[in-house]
Protein backbone atom coordinates (compact mmCIF):
# COMPACT_ATOMS: atom_id res chain seq x y z
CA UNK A 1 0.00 0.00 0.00
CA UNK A 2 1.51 3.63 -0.97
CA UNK A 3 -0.04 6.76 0.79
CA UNK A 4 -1.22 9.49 -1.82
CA UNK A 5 -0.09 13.02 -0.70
CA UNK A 6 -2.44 15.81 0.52
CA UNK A 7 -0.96 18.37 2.77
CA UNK A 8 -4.11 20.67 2.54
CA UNK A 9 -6.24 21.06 5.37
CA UNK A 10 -5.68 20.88 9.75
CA UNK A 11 -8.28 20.41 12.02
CA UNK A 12 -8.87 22.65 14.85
CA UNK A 13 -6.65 23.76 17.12
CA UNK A 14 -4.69 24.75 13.40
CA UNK A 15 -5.55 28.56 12.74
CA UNK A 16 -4.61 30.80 9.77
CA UNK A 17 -2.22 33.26 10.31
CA UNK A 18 -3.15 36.71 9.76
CA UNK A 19 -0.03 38.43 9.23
CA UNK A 20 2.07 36.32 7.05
CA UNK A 21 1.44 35.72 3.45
CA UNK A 22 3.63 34.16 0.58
CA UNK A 23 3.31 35.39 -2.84
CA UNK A 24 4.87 32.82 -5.47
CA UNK A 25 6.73 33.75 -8.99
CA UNK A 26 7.80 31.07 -11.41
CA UNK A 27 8.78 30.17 -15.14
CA UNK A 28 7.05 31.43 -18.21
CA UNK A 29 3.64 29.59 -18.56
CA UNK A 30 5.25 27.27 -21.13
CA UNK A 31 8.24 25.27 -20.59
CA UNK A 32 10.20 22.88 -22.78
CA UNK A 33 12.96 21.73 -20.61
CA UNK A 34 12.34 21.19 -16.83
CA UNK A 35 15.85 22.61 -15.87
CA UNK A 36 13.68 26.03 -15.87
CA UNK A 37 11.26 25.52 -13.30
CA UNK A 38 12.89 27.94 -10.78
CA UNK A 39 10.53 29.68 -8.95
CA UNK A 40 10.90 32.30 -6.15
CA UNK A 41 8.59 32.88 -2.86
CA UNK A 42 8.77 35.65 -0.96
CA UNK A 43 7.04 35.26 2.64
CA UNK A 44 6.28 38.45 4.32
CA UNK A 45 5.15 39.26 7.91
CA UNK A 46 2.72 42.25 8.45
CA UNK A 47 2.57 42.35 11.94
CA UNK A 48 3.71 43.83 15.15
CA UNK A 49 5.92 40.89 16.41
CA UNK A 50 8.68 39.36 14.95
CA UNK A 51 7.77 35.78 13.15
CA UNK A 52 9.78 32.56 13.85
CA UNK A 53 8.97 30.25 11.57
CA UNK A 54 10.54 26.04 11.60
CA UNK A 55 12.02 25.77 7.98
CA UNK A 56 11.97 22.10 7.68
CA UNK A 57 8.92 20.69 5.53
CA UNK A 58 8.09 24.46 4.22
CA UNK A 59 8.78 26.67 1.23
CA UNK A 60 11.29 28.44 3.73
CA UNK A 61 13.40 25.23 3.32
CA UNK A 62 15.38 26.05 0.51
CA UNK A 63 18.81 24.14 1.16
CA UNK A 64 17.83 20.29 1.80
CA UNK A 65 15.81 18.77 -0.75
CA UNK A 66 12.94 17.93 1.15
CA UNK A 67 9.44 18.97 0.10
CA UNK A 68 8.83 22.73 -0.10
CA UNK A 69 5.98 22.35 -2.62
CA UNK A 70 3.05 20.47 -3.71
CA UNK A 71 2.71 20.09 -7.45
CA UNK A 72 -0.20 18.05 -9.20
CA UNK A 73 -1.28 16.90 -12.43
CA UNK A 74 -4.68 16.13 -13.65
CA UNK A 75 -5.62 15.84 -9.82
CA UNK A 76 -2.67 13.54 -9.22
CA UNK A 77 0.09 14.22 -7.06
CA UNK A 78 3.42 14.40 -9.19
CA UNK A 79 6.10 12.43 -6.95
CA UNK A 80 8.69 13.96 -4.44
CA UNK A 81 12.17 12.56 -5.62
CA UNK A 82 14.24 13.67 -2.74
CA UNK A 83 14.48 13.24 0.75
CA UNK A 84 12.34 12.55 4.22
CA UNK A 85 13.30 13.57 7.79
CA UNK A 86 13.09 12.47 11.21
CA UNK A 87 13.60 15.86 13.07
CA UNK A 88 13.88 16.40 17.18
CA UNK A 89 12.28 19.03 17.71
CA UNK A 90 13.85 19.10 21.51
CA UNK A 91 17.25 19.86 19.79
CA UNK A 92 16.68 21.95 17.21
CA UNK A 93 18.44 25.85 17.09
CA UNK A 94 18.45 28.66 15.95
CA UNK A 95 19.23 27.62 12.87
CA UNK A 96 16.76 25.27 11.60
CA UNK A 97 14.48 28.56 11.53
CA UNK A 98 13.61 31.57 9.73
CA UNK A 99 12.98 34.83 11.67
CA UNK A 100 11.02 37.80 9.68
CA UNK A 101 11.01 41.52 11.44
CA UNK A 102 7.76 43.26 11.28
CA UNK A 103 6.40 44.76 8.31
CA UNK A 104 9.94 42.88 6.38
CA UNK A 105 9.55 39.63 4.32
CA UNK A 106 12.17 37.02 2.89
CA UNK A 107 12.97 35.85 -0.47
CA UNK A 108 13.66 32.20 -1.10
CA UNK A 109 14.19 30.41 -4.69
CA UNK A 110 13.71 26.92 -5.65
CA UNK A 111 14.87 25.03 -8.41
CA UNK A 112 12.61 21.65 -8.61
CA UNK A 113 13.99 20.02 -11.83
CA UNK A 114 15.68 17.82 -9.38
CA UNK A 115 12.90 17.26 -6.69
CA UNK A 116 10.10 15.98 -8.38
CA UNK A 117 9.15 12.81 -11.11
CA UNK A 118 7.82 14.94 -14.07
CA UNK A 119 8.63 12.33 -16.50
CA UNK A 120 6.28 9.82 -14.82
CA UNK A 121 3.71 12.54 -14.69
CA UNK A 122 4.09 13.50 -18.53
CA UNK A 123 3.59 16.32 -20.17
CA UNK A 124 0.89 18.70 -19.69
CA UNK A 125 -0.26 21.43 -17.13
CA UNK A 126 1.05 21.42 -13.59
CA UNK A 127 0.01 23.17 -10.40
CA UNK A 128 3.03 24.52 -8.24
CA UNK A 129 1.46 25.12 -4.65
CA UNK A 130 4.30 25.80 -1.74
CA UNK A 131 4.27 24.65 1.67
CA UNK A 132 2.72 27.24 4.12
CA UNK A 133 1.50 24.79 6.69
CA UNK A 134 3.92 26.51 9.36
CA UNK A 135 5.03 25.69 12.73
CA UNK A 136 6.21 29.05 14.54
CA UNK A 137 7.89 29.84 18.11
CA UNK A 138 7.76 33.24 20.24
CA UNK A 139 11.02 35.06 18.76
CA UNK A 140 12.47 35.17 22.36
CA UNK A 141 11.50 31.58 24.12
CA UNK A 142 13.65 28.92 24.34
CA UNK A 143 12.09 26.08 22.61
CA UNK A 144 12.09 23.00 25.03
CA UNK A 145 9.33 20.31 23.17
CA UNK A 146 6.72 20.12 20.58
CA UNK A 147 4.02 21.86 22.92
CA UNK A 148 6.57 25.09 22.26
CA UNK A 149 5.16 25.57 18.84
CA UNK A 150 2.09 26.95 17.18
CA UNK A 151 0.97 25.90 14.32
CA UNK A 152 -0.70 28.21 11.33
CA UNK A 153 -1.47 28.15 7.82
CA UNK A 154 -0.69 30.28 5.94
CA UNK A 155 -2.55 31.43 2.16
CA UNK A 156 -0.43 31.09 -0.97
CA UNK A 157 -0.80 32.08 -4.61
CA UNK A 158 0.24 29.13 -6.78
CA UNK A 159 1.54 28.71 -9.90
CA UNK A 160 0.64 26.92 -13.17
CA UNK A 161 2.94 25.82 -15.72
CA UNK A 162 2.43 23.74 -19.11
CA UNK A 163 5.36 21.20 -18.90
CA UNK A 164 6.75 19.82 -22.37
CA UNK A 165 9.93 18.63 -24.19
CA UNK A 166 12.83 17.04 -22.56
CA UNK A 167 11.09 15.84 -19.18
CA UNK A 168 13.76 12.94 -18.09
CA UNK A 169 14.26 12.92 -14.52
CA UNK A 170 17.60 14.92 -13.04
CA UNK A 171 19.93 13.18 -10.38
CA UNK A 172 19.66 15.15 -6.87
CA UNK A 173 22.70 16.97 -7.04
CA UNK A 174 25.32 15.23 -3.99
CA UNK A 175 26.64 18.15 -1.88
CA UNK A 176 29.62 16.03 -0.68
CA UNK A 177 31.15 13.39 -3.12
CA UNK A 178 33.14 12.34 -0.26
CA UNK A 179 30.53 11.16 2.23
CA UNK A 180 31.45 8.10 3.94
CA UNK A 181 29.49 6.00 6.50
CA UNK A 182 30.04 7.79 9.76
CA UNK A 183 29.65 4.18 11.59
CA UNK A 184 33.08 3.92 13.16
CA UNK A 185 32.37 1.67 16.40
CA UNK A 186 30.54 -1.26 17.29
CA UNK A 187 28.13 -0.08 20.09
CA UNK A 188 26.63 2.45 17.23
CA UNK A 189 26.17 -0.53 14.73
CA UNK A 190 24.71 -2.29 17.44
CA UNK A 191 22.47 0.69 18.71
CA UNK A 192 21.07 0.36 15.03
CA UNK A 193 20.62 -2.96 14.58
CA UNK A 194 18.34 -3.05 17.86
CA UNK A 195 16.37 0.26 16.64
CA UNK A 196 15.71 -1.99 13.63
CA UNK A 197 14.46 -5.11 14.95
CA UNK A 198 12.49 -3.05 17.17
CA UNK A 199 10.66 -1.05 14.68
CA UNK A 200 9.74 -4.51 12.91
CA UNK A 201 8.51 -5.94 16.10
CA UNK A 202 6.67 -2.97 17.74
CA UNK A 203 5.03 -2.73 14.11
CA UNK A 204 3.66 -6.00 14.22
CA UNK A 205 2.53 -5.52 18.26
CA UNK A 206 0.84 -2.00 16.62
CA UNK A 207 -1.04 -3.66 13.99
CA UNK A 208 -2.20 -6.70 16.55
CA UNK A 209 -3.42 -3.65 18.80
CA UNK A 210 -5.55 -2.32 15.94
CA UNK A 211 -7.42 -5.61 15.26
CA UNK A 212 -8.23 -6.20 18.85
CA UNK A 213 -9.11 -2.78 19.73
CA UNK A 214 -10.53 -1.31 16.30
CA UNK A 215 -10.92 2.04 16.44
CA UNK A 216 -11.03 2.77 20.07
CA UNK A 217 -10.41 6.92 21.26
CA UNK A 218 -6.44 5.94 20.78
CA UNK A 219 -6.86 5.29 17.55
CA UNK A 220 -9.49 8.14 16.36
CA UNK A 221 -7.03 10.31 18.14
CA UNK A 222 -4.06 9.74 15.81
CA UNK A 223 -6.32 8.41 12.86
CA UNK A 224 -10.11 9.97 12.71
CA UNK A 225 -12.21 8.04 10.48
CA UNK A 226 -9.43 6.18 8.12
CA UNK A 227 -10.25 2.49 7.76
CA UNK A 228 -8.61 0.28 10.09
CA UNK A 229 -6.66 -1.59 7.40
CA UNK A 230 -5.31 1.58 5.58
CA UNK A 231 -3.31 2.01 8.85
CA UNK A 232 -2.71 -1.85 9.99
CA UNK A 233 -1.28 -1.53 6.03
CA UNK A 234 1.92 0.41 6.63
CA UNK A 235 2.46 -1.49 10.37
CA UNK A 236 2.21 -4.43 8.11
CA UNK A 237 4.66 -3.40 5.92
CA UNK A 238 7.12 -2.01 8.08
CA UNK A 239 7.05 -5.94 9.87
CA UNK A 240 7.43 -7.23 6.78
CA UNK A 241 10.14 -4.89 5.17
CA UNK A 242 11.76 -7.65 3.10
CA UNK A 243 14.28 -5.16 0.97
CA UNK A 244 17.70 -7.02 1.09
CA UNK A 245 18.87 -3.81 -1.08
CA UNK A 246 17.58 -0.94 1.13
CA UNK A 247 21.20 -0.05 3.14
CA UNK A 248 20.06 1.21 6.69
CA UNK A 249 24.01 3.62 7.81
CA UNK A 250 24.76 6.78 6.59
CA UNK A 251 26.49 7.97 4.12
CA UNK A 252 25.54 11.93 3.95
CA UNK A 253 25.95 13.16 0.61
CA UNK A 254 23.31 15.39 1.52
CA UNK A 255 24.74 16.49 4.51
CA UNK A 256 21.59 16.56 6.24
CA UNK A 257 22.40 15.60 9.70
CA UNK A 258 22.74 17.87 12.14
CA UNK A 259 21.92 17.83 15.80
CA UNK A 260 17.65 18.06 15.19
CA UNK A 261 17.75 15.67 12.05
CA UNK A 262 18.46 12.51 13.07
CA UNK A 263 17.06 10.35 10.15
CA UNK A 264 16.41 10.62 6.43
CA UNK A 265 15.27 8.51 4.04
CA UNK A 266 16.44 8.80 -0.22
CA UNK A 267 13.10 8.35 -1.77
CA UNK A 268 14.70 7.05 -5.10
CA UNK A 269 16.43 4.63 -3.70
CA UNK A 270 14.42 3.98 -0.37
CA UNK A 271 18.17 3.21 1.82
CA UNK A 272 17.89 4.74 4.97
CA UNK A 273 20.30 6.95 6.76
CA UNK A 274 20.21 6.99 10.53
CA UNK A 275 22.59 9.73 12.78
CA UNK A 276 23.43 7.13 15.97
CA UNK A 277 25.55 10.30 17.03
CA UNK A 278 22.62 12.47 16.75
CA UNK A 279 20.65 10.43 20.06
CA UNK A 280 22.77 11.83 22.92
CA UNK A 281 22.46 8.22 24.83
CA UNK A 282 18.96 9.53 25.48
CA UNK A 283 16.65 7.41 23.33
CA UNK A 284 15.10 4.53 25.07
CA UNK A 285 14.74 1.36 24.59
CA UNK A 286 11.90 -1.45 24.39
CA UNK A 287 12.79 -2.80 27.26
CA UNK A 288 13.01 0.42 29.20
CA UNK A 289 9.34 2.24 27.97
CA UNK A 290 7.65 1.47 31.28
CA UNK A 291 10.05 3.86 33.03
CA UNK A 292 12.54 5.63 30.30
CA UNK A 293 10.05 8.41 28.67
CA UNK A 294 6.60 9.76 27.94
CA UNK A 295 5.15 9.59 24.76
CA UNK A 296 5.20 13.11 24.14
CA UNK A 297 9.46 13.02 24.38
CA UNK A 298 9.27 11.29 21.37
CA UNK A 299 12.88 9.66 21.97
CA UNK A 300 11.69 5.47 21.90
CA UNK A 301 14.35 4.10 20.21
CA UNK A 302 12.54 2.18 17.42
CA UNK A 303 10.95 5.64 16.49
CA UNK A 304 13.43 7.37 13.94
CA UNK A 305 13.83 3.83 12.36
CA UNK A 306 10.28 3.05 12.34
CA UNK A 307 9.80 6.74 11.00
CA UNK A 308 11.96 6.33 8.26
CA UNK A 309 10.45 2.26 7.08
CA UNK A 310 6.87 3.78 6.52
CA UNK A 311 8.54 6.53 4.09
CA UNK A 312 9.87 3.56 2.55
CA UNK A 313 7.58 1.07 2.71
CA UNK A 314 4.27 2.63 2.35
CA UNK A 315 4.99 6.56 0.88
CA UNK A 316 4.11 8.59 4.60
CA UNK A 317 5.41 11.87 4.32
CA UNK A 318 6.50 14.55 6.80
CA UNK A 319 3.46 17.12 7.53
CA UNK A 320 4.33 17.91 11.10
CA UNK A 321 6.31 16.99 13.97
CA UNK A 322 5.50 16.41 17.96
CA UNK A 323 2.53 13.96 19.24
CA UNK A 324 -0.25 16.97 20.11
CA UNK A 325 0.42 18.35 16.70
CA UNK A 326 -0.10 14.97 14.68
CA UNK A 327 -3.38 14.30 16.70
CA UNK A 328 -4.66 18.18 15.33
CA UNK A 329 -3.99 17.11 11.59
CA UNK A 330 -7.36 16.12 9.38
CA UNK A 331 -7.63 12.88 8.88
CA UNK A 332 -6.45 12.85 5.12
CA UNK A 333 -2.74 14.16 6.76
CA UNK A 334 -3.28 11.89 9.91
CA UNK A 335 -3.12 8.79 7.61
CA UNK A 336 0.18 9.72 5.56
CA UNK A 337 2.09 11.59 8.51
CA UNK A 338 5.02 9.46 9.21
CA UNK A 339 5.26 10.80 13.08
CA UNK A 340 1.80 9.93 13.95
CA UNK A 341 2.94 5.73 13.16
CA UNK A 342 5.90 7.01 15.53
CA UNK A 343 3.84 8.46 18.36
CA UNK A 344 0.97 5.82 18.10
CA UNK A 345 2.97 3.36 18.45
CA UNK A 346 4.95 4.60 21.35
CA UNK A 347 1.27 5.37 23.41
CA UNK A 348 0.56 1.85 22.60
CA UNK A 349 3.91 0.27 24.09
CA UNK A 350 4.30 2.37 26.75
CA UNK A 351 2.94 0.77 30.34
């Protein structure tokens, strides 16, 4: 089973922000070669207060090729080509956001040649929609956990272009040729060998949970209304991940990893690259849940791994981070949100 995409629409306690917009500027309306689908956003902030605005899994993330827009075809969704993140948002900095001064905006640019399927989609018209689904922190506070964050949305122009001509897929560009797997000791091949086998395992005790229990108030909480065996699907699938090619180390040729992304998965290729560095000796495991954390620490040890199997076995994406804000999503999001498999499966393990 693959999840189709649909990042539209959060149920309450989601509200639209008021004083940020993004206005969208791309290609001529006809294009023959994909290499000129740049396209630039500018995101401006009309109000008193300084915004502070989580880049990752927005238009405002303009370095890693992760999604930053939603582009569709005939009403289908044309595919993402890059990359998916596991991201903690209890050590994330300053970096990982975007601050905008009152009444002052930001430019970003985007070059998606690279980042999206269009020769699977063929040619034809496409809709080029950004990411404005935003997760924002006071400029001053010190972010601590999830519950730091609010969460608006955000309206957007979008942009359609008629796609023809030469519309073979690119290679991501590799930002360092040089990468090799960071793995230098046993104890960190061991740490994620055990987040593997855990994943698999907790998958299958997830999925048993859902047949017995059907959709109880745990499950309409991370779920809504989507059929029991939509969800016991991508368990299912992450229990039986039977890829013998998928690599599960790292070798960052994206360099993505830093000290809030802790996981990534290469959607062409589906391998799996996992920061053991990146966990601080503070992620727990299944043997430990009935003391070791809370669901809402989101630091279970199966989690990034398990994360990172249902973007590769079953298509989840990356909506939103942190357990409160998965169980606000709509349902439609609920269902291909890779972090609500994460934190539903953590609330059912946990004593």
């Amino acid at each position: 089973i693959t999840l189709s995409l649909a990042l539209s629409g959060f149920a309450s306690p989601y509200k639209r922000a008021t004083s940020l917009s993004v206005s969208l500027s791309g290609p001529a309306t006809n294009v023959t070669i994909i290499d000129d689908l740049r396209f630039t956003a500018i995101v401006s902030n009309t109000g008193s207060q300084p915004a502070r605005i989580l880049k990752y899994g927005t238009i405002l993330a303009d370095i890693l090729p992760t999604r930053s827009f939603t582009v569709t075809k005939d009403g289908e969704t044309v595919p993402l080509t890059g990359i998916k993140l596991t991201v903690s948002l209890e050590d994330i900095d300053d970096s990982v956001f975007a601050v905008i001064p009152p009444g002052q905006t930001i430019t970003v640019n985007h070059v998606l040649s690279t980042l999206f399927d269009f020769a699977s989609a063929g040619p034809g018209t496409s809709t080029f929609m950004p990411v404005t689904s935003f997760q924002t922190a006071s400029p001053m506070a010190r972010l601590t956990n999830a519950a730091s964050l609010d969460h608006v949305s955000v309206s957007s122009s979008s942009v359609d272009v008629h796609i023809s001509g030469d519309l073979a897929k690119r290679d991501l560009p590799v930002l360092d040729a040089r990468a090799v797997d960071i793995y230098t000791s046993s104890s960190q091949k061991s740490f994620i060998d055990a987040s593997y086998t855990e994943a698999k395992s907790l998958a299958y005790i997830g999925s048993s949970y859902i047949a017995t229990n059907g959709t109880n108030s745990l499950y309409t909480a991370y779920y809504g209304a989507t059929s029991t065996s939509t969800i016991r699907g991508v368990f299912n699938n992450v229990t039986g991940e039977p890829s013998r090619s998928r690599a599960l180390s790292c070798t960052d040729t994206f360099r993505a990893g830093s000290s809030a992304v802790i996981a990534y998965t290469v959607i062409s290729t589906t391998n799996v690259c996992i920061f053991p560095y990146a966990f601080n000796g503070r992620e727990v495991s299944s043997t430990n849940l009935c003391r070791g954390t809370s669901v809402a620490s989101r630091n279970v040890r199966f989690g990034a791994t398990l994360h990172e199997l249902t973007h590769a076995t079953s298509g989840t994406d990356d909506v939103i981070y942190g357990c409160a804000s998965d169980q606000a999503l709509s349902d439609t999001n609920q269902r291909i949100n890779a972090d609500n498999y994460n934190c539903f499966l953590t609330q059912v393990t946990l004593c």
